[in-house]
PDB file of N, CA and C in Angstrom:
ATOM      1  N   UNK A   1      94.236   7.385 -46.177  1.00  0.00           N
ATOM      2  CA  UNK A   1      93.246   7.392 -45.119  1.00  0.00           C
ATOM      3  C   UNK A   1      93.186   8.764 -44.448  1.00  0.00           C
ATOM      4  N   UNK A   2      91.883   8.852 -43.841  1.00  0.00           N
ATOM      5  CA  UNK A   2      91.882  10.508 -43.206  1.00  0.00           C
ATOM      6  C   UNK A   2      91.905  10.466 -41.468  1.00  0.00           C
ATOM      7  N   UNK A   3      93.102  11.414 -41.681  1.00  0.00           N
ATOM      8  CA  UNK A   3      93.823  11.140 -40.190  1.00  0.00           C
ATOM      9  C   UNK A   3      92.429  11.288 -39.108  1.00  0.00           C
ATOM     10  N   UNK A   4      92.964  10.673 -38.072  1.00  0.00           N
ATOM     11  CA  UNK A   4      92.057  10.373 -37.140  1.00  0.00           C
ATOM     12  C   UNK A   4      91.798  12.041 -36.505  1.00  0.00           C
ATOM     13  N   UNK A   5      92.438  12.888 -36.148  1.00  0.00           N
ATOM     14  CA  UNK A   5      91.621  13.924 -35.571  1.00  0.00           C
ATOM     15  C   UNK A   5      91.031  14.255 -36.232  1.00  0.00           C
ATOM     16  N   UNK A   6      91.008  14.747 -37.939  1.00  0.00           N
ATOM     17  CA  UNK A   6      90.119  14.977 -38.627  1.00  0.00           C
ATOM     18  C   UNK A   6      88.718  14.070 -38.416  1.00  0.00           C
ATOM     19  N   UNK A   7      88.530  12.551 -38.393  1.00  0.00           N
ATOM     20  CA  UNK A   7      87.282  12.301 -38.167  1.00  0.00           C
ATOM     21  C   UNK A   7      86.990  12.428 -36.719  1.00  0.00           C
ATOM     22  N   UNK A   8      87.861  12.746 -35.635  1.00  0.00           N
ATOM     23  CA  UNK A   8      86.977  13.060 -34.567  1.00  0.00           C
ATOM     24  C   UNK A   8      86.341  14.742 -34.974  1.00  0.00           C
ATOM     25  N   UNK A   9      87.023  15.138 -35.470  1.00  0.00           N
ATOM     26  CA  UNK A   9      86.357  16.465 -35.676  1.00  0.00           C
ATOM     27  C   UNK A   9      84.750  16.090 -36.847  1.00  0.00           C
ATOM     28  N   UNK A  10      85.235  15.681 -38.036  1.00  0.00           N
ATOM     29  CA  UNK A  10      83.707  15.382 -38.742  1.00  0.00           C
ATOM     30  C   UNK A  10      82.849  15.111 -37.685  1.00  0.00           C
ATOM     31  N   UNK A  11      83.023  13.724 -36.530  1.00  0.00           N
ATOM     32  CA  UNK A  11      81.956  13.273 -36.456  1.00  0.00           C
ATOM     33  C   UNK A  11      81.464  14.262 -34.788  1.00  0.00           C
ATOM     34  N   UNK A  12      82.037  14.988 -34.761  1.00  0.00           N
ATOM     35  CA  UNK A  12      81.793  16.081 -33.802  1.00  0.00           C
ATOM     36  C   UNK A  12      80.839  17.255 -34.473  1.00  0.00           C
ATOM     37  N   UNK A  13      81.306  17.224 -35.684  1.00  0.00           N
ATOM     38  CA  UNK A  13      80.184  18.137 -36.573  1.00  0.00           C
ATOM     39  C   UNK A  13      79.102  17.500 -36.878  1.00  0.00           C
ATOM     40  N   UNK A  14      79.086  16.220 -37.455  1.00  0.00           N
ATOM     41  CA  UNK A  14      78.074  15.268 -37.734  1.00  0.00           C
ATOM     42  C   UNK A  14      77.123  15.829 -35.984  1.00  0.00           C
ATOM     43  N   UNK A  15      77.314  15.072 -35.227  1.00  0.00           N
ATOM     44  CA  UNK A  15      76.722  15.334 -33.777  1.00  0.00           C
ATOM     45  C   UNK A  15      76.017  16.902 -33.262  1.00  0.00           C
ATOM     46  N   UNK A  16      76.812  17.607 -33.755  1.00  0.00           N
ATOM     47  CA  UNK A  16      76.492  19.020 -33.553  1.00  0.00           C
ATOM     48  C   UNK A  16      75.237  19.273 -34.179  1.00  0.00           C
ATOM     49  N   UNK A  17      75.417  19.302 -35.696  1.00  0.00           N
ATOM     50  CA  UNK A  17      74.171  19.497 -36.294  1.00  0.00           C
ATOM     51  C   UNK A  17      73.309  18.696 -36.258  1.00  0.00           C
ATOM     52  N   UNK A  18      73.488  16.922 -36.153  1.00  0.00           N
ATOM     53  CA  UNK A  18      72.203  16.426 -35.576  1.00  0.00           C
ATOM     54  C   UNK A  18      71.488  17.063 -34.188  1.00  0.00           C
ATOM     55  N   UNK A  19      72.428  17.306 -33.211  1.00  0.00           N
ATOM     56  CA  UNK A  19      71.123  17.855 -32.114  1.00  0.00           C
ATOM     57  C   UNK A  19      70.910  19.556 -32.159  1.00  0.00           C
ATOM     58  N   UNK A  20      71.352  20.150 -33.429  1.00  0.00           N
ATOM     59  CA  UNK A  20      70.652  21.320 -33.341  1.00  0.00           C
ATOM     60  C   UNK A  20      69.031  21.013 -34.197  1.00  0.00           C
ATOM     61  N   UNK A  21      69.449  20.461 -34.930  1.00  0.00           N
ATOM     62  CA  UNK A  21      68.182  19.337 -35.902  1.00  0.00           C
ATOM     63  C   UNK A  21      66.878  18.997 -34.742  1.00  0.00           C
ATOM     64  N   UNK A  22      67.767  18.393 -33.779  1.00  0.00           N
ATOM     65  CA  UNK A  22      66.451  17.784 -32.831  1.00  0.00           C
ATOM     66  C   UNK A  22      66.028  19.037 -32.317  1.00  0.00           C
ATOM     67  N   UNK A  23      66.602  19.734 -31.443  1.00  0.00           N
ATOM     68  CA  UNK A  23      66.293  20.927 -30.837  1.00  0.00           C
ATOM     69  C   UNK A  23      65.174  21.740 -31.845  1.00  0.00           C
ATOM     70  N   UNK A  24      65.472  22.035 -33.115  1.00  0.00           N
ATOM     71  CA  UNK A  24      64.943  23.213 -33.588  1.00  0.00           C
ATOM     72  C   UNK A  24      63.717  22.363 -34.296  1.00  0.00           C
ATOM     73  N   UNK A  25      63.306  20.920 -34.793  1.00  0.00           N
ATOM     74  CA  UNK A  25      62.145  20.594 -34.848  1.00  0.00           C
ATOM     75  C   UNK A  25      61.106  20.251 -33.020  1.00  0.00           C
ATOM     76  N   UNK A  26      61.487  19.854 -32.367  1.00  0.00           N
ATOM     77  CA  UNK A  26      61.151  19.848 -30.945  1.00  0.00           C
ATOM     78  C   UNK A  26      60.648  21.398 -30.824  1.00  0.00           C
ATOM     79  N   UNK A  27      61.404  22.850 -31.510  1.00  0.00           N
ATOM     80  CA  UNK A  27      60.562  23.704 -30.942  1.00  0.00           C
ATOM     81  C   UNK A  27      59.740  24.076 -31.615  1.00  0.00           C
ATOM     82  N   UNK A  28      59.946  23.690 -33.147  1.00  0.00           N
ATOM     83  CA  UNK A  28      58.853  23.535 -34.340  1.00  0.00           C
ATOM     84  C   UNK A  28      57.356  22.618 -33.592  1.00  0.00           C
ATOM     85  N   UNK A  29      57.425  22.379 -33.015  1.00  0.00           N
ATOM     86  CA  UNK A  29      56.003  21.240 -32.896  1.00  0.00           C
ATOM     87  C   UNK A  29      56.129  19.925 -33.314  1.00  0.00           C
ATOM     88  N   UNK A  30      56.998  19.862 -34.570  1.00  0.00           N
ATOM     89  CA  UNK A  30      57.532  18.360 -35.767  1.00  0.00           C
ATOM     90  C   UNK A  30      58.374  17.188 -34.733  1.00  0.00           C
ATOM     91  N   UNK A  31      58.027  16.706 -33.408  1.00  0.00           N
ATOM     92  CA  UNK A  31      58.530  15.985 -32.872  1.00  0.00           C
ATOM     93  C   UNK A  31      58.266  14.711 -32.813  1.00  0.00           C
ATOM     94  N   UNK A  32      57.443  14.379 -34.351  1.00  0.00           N
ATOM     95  CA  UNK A  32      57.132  12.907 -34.680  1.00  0.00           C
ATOM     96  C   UNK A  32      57.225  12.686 -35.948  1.00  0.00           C
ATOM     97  N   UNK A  33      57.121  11.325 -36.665  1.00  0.00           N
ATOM     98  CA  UNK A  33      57.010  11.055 -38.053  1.00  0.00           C
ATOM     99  C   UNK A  33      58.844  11.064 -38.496  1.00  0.00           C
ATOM    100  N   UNK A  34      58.973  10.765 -40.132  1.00  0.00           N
ATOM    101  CA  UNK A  34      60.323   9.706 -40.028  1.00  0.00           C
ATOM    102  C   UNK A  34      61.248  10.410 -40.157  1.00  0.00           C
ATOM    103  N   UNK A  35      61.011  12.126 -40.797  1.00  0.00           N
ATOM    104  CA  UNK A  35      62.262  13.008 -40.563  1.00  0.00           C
ATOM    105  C   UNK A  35      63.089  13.054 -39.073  1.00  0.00           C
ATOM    106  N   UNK A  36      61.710  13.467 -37.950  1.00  0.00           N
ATOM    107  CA  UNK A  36      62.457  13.808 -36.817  1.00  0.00           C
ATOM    108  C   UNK A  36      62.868  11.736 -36.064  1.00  0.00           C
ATOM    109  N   UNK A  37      62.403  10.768 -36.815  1.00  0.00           N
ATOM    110  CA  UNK A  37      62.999   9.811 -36.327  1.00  0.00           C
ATOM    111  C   UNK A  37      64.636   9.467 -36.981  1.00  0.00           C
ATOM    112  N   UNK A  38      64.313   9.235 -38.027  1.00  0.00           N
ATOM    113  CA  UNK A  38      66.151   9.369 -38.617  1.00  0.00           C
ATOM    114  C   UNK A  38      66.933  10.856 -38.308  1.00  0.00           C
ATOM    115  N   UNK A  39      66.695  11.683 -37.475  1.00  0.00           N
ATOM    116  CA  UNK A  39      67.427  12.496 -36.991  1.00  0.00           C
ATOM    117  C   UNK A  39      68.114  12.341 -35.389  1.00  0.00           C
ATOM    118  N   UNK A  40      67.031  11.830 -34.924  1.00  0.00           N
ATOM    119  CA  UNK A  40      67.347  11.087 -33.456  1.00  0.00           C
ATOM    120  C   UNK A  40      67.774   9.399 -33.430  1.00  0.00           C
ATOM    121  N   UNK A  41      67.750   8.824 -35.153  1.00  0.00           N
ATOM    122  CA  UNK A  41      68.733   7.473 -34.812  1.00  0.00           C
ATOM    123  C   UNK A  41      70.186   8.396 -35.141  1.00  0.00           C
ATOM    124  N   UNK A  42      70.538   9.279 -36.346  1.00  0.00           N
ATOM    125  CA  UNK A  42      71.706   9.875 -36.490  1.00  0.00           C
ATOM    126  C   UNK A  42      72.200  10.302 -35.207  1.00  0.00           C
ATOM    127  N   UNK A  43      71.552  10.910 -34.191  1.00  0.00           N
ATOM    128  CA  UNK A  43      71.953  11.397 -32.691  1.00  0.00           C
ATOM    129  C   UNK A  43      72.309   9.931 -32.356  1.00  0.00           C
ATOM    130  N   UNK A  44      71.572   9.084 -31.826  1.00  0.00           N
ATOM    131  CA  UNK A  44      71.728   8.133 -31.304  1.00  0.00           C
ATOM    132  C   UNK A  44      73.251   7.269 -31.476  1.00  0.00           C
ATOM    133  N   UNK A  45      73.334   7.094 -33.265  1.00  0.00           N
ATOM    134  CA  UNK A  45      74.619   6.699 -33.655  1.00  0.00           C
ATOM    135  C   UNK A  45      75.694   7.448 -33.441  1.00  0.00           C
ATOM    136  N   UNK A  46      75.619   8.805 -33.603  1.00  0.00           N
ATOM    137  CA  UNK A  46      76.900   9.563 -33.429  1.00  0.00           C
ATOM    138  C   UNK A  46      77.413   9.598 -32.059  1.00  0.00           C
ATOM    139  N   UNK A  47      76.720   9.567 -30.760  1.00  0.00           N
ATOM    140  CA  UNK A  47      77.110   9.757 -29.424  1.00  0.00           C
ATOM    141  C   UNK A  47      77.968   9.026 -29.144  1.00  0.00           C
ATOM    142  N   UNK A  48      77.807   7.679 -29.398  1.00  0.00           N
ATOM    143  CA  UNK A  48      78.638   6.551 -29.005  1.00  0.00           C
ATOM    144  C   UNK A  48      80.286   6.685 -29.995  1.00  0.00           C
ATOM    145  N   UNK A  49      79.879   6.648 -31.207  1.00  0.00           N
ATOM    146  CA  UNK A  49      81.264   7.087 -32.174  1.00  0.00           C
ATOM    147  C   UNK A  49      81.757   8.566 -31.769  1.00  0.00           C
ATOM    148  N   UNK A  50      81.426   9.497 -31.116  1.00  0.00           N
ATOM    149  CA  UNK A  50      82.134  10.831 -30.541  1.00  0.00           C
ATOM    150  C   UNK A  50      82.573   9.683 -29.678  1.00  0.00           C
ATOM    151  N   UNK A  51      82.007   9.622 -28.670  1.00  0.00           N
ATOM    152  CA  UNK A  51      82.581   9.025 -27.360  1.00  0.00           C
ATOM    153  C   UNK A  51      83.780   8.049 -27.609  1.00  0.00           C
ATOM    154  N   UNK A  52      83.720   7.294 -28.630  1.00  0.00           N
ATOM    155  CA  UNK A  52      85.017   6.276 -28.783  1.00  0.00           C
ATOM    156  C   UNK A  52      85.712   6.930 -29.808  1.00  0.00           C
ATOM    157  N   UNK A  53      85.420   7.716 -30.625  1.00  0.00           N
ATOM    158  CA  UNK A  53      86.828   9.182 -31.424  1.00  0.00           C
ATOM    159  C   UNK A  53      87.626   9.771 -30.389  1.00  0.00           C
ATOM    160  N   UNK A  54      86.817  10.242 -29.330  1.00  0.00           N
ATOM    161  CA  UNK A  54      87.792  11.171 -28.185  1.00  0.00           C
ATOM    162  C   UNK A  54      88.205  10.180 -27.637  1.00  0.00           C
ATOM    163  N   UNK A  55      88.029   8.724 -27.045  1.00  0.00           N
ATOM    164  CA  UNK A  55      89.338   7.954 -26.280  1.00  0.00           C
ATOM    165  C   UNK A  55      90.303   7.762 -27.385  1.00  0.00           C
ATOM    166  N   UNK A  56      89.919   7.505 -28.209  1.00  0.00           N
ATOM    167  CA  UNK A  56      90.890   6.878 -29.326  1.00  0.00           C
ATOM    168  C   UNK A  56      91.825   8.432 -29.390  1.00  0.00           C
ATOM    169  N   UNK A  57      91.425   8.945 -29.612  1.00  0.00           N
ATOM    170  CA  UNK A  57      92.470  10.408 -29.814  1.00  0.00           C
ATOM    171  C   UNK A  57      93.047  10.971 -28.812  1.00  0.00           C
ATOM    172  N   UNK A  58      92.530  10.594 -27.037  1.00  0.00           N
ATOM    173  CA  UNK A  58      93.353  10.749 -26.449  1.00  0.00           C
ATOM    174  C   UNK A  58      94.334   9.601 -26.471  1.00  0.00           C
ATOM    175  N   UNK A  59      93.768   8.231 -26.468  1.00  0.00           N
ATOM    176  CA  UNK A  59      95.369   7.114 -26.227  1.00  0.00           C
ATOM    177  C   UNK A  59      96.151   7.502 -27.744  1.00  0.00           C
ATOM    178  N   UNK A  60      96.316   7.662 -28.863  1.00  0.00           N
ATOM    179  CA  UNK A  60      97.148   8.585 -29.811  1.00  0.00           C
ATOM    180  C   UNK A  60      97.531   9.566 -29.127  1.00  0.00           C
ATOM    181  N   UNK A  61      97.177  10.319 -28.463  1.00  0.00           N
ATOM    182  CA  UNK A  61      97.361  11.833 -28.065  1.00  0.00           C
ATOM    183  C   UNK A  61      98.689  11.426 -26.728  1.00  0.00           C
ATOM    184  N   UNK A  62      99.917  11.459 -27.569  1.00  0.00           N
ATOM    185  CA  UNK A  62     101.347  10.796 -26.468  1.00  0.00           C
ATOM    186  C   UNK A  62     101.583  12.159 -25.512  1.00  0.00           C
ATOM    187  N   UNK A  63     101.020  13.648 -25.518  1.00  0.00           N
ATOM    188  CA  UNK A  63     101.259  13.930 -24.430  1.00  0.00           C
ATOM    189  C   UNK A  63     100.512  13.844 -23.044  1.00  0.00           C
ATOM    190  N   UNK A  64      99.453  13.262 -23.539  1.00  0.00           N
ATOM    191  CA  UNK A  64      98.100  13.055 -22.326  1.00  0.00           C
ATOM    192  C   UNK A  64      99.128  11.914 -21.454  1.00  0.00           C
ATOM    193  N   UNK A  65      98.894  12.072 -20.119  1.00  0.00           N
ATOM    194  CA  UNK A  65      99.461  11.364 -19.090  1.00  0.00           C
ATOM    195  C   UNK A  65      98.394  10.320 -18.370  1.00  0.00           C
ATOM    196  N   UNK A  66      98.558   9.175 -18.848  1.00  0.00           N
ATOM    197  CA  UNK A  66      97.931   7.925 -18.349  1.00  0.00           C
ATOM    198  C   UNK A  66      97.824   7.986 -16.828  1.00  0.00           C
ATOM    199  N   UNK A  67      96.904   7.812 -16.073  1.00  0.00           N
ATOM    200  CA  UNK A  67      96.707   7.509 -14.983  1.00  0.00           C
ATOM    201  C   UNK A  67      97.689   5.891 -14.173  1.00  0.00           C
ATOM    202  N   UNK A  68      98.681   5.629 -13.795  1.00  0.00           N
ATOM    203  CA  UNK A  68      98.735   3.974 -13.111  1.00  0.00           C
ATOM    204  C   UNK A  68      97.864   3.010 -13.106  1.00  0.00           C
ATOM    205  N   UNK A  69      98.370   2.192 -13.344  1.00  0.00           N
ATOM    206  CA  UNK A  69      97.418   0.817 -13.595  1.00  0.00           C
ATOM    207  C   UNK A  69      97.640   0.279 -11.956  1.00  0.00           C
ATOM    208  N   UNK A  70      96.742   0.012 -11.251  1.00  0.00           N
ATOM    209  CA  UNK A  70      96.711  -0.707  -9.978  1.00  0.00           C
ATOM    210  C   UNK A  70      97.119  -1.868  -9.904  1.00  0.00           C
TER     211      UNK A  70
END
């Protein structure tokens, strides 16, 4: 299996180049039709999987210091 920082890193690249994708058709004029739509569901999907790669890699990540539980 491929260690987990490695896929927070892929899917940090995945993310990267999807919104340079959006950005650079948006300044193209091409801000409709099914290229620039499966580029903004790929954005759409990746945000949420970054967002749960970086918790997941900080609770792995044993020197990060947990906040107290109330």
């Amino acid at each position: 299996m491929i260690p987990h920082k490695t896929r927070l890193f892929l899917i940090a690249a995945l993310f990267a180049l999807a919104l340079i994708a959006v950005v650079v058709l948006v300044a193209l004029g091409q801000d409709e039709g099914t290229g620039f739509g499966a580029i903004l569901g790929m954005l759409g999907t990746l945000a949420p999987a970054l967002l749960d790669s970086k918790a997941e890699q900080s609770r792995r990540d044993r020197t990060t210091i947990s906040p107290p539980a109330d």
